[in-house]
Protein backbone atom coordinates (compact mmCIF):
# COMPACT_ATOMS: atom_id res chain seq x y z
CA UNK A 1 -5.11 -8.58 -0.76
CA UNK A 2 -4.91 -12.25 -0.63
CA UNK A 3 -4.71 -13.73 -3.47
CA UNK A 4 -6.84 -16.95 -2.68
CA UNK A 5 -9.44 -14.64 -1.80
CA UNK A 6 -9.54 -12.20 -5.01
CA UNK A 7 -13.05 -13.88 -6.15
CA UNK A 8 -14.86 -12.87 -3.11
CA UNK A 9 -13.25 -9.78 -2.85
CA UNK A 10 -14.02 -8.44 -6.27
CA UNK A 11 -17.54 -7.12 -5.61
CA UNK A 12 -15.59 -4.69 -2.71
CA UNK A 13 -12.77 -3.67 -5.02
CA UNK A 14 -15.24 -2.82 -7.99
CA UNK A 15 -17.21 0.33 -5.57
CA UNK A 16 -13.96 1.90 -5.22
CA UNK A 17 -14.01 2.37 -9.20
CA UNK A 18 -11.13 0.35 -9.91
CA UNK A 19 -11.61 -3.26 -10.88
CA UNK A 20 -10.48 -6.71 -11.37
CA UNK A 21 -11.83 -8.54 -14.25
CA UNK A 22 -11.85 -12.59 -14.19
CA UNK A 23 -9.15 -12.82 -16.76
CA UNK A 24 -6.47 -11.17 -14.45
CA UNK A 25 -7.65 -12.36 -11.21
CA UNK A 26 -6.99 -16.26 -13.09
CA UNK A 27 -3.55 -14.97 -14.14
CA UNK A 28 -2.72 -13.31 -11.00
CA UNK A 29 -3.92 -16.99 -8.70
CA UNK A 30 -2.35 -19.11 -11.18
CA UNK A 31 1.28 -17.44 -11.13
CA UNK A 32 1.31 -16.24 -7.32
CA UNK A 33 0.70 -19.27 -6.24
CA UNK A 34 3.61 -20.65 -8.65
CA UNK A 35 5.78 -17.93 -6.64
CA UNK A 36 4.38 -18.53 -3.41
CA UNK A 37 5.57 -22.11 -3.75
CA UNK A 38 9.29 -21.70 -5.25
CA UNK A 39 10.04 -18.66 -2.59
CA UNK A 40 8.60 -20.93 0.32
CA UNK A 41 6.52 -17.37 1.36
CA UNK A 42 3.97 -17.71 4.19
CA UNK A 43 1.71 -15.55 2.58
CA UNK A 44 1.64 -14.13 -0.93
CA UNK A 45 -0.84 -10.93 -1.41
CA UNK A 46 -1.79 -8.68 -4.62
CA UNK A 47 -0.40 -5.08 -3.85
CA UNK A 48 -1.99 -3.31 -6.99
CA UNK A 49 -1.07 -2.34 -10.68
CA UNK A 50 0.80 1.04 -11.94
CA UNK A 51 -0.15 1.92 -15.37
CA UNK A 52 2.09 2.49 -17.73
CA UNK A 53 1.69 3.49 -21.39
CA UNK A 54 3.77 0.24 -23.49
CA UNK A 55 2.97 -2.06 -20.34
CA UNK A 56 1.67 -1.99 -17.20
CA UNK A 57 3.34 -2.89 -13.58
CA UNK A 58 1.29 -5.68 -11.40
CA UNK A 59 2.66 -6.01 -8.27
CA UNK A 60 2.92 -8.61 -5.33
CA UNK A 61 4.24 -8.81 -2.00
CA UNK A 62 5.25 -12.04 -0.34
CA UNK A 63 5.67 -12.32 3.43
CA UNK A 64 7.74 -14.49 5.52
CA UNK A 65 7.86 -14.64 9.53
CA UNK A 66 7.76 -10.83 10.25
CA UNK A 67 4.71 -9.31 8.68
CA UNK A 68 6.12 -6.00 8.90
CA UNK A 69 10.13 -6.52 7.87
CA UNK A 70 10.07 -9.28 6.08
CA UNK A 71 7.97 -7.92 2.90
CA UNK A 72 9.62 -8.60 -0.48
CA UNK A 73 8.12 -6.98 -3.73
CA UNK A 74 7.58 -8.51 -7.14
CA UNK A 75 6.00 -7.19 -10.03
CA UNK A 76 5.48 -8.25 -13.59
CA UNK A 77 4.12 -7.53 -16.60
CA UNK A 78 3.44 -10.73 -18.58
CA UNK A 79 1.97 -12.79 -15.10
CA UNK A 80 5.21 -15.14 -16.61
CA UNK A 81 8.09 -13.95 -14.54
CA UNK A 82 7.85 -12.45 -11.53
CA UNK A 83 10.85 -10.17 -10.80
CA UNK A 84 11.94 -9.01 -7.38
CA UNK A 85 12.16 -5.30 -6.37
CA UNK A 86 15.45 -3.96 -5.69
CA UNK A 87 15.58 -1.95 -1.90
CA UNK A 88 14.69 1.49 -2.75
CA UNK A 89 17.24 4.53 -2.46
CA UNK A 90 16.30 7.51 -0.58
CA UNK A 91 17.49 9.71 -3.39
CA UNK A 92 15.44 7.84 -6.01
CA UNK A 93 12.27 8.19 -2.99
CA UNK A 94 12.82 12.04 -3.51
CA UNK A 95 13.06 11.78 -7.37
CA UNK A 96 9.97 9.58 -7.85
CA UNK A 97 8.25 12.45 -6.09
CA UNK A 98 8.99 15.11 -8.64
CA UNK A 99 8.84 12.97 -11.76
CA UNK A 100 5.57 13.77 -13.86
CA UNK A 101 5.72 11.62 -16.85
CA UNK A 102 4.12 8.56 -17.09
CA UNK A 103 5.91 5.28 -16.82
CA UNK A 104 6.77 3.16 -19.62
CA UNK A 105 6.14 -0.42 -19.06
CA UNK A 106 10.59 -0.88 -19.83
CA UNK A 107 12.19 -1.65 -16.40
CA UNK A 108 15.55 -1.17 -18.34
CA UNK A 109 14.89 2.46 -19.43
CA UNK A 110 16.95 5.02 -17.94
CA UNK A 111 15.41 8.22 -17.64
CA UNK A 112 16.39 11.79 -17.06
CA UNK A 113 14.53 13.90 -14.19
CA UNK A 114 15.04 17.56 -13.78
CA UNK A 115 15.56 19.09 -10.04
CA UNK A 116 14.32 22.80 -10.32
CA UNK A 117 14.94 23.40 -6.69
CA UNK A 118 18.79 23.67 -7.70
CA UNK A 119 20.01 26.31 -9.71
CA UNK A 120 20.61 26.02 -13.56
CA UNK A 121 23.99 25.85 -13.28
CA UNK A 122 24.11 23.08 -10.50
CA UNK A 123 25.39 19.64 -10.94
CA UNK A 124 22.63 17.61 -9.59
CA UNK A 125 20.15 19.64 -11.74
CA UNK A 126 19.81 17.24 -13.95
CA UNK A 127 19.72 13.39 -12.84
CA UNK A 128 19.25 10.22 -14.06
CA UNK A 129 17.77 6.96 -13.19
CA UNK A 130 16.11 3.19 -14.12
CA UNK A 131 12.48 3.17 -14.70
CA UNK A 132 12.85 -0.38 -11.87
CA UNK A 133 14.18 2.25 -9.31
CA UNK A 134 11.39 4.64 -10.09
CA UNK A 135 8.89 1.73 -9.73
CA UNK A 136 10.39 0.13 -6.47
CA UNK A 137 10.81 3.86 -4.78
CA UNK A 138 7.21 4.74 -6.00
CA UNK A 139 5.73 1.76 -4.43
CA UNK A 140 8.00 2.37 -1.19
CA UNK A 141 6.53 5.83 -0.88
CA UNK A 142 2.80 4.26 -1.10
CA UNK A 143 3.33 1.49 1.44
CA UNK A 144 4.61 4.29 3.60
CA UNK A 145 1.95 7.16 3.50
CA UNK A 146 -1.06 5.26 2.53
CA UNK A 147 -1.02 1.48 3.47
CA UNK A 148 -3.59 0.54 6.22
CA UNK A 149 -4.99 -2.20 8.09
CA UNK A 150 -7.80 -2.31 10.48
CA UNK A 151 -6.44 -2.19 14.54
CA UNK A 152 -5.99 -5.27 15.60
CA UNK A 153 -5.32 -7.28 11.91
CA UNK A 154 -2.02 -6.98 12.89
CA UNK A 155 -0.46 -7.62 15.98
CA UNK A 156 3.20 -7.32 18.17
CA UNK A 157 4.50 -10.85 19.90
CA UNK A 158 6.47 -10.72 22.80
CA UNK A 159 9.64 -11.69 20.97
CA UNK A 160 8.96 -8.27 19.19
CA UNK A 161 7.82 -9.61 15.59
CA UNK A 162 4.99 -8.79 14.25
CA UNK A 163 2.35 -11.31 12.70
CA UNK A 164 -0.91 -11.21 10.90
CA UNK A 165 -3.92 -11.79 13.83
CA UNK A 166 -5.14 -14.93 13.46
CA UNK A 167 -8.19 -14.08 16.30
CA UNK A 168 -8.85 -10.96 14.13
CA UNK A 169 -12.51 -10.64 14.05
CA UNK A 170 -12.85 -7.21 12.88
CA UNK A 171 -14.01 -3.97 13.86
CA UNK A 172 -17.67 -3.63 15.35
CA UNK A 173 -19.82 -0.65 13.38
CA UNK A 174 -18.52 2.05 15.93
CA UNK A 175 -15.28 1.52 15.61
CA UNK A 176 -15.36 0.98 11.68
CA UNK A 177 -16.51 4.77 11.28
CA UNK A 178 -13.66 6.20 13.15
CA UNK A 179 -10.32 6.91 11.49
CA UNK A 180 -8.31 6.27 14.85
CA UNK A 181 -9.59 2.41 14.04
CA UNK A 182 -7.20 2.26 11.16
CA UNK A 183 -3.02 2.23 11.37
CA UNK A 184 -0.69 2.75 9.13
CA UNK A 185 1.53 -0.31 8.04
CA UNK A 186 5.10 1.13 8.89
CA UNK A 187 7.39 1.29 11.62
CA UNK A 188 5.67 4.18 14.20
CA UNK A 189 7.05 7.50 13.66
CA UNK A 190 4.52 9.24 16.13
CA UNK A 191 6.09 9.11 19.66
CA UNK A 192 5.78 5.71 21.75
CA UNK A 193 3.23 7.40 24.04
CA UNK A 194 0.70 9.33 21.79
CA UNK A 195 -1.63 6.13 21.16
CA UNK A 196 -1.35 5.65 25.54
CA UNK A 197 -2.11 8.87 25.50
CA UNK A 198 -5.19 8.94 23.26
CA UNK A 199 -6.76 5.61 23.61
CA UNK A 200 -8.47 4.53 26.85
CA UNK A 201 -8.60 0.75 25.53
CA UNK A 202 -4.85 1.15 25.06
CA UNK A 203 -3.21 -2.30 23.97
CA UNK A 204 0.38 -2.57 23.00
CA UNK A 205 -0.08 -5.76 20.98
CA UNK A 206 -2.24 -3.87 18.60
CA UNK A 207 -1.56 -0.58 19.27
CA UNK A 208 2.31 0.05 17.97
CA UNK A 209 1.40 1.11 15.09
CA UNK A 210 0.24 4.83 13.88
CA UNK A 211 -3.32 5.76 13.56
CA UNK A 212 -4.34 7.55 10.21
CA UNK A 213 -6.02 10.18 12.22
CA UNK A 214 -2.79 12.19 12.92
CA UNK A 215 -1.98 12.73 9.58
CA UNK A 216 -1.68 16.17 8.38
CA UNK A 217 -3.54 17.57 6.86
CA UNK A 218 -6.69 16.92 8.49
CA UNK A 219 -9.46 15.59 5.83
CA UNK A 220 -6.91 13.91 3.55
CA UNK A 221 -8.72 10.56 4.13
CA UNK A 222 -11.83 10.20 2.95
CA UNK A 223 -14.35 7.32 4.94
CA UNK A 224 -17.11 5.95 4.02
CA UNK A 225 -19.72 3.15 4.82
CA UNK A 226 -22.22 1.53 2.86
CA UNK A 227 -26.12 2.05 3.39
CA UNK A 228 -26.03 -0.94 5.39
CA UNK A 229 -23.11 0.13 7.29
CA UNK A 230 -21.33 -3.49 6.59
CA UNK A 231 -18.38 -2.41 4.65
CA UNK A 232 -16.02 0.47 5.14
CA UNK A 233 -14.39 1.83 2.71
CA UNK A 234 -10.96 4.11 2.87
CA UNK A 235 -9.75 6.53 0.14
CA UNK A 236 -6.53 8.40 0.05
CA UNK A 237 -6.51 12.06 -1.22
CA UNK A 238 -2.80 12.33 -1.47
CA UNK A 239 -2.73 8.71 -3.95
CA UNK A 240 -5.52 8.21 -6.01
CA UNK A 241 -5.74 4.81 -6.83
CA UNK A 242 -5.62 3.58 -3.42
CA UNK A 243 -8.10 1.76 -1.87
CA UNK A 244 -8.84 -0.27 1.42
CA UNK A 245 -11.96 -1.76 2.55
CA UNK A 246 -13.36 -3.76 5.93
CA UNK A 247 -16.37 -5.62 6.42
CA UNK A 248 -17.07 -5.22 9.61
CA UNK A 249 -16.93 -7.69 12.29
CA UNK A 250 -15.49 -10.04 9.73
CA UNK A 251 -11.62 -10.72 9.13
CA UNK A 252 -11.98 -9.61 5.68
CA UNK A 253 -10.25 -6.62 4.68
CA UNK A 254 -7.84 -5.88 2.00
CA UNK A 255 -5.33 -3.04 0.32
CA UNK A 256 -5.03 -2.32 -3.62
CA UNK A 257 -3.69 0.53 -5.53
CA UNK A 258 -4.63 0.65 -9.07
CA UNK A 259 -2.97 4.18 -10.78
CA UNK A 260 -0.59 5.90 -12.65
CA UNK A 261 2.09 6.02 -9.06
CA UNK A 262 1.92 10.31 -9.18
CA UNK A 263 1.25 11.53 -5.95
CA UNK A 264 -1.36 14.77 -5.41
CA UNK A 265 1.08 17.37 -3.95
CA UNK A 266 -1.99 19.59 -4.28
CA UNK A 267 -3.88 18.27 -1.45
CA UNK A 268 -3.00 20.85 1.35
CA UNK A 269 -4.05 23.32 -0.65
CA UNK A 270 -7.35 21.73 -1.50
CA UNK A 271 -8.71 20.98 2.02
């Protein structure tokens, strides 16, 4: 979310049953802003908070020309320094997964995870690693399975980079109730032609991205619209603590996560 427009976004973030109180949404303006400046960032947004039992994880994400590739990731836990991310591992991806107990607030802290899909006997059994790689490979894993936009808030130039929509307007009611009206916010991993082939108001400048509405299994996003049908609002069965919401035919929309980074493995099994 951006963070110059926490204040009027509160009121949307607050239905989804996580909040933002006025003393952290002063911190959070105050010292993003402060980063913002010294990292000369386009754009600075408020990604979400991962709680932790000593001290929890805020996070931000700062944004340069490409609004897709050039993401960096901060987080804190003081709203005093603001530390960068380090690229996630894929190994540390796949450990994150299988990790149950709760993080510690201690970047520093290395911690042991046990593999049970190897044998007792085998090396890589038992394996170790910082809670910061846990944190930066948990977060990776959320941007890539659950963060959204609205079609059309983000959009492919010619030269191939991708930009935030400045002529975004939003979605109209219609559109707002149908999953295929959201994308995910990742590089496409459906094949090139399956939104041509699906969409008769087909538009490669906003259509490179995937739509939620092929994910597997079907019913593991849950949509849903005020009385009024002004604001939509997007939950994600497989992360709780994620939360998107759009007022229609408005630019505003934003992204949090607020939760404890475990993912619901359950889910197929629920639906």
């Amino acid at each position: 979310m951006n963070i110059h427009k926490l204040w009027e976004y509160k009121e949307y973030v607050n239905v989804n049953g996580a909040t933002l109180n006025s003393e952290i949404i002063s911190l959070l303006q105050n010292s993003l802003t402060v980063l913002q400046v010294e990292n000369h960032f386009t754009i600075v947004q408020y990604w979400g908070q991962i709680y932790a039992t000593d001290l929890d994880y805020y996070i931000a994400v700062g944004l340069t020309n490409d609004a897709l590739t050039g993401k960096k990731y901060f987080y804190t836990t003081d709203f005093q320094f603001w530390s960068l991310l380090p690229r996630p591992k894929k190994k540390y991806k796949e450990l994150s997964l299988i990790t149950t107990f709760p993080f510690r607030g201690d970047p520093s802290l290395k911690i042991k995870v046990l593999d049970e899909s190897f044998e007792e006997n085998h090396p890589d059994r038992c394996r170790f690693m910082k809670e910061e790689n846990r944190l930066a490979a948990t977060i990776s894993n959320i941007c890539e399975e659950v963060e959204i936009c609205a079609r059309g808030q983000l959009m492919k130039r010619p030269d191939g980079s991708i930009t935030i929509n400045p002529n975004f307007y939003g979605l109209t009611a219609t559109e707002a109730k149908e999953l295929k009206s959201y994308l995910h916010i990742r590089p496409a991993q459906h094949r090139w032609n399956t939104n041509l082939l699906t969409r008769p108001d087909y538009n490669y400048s906003m259509d490179f991205l995937d739509s939620i509405d092929q994910d597997i299994p079907k019913g593991c996003w849950n949509l849903s619209l005020e009385k009024t049908g002004s604001v939509a609002y997007l939950k994600s069965l497989y992360w709780p603590g994620m939360s998107y919401f759009h007022k229609v035919k408005t630019s505003d929309a934003g992204f949090l996560y607020i939760g404890n980074g475990r993912k619901n493995l359950d889910v197929p099994f629920l639906i």
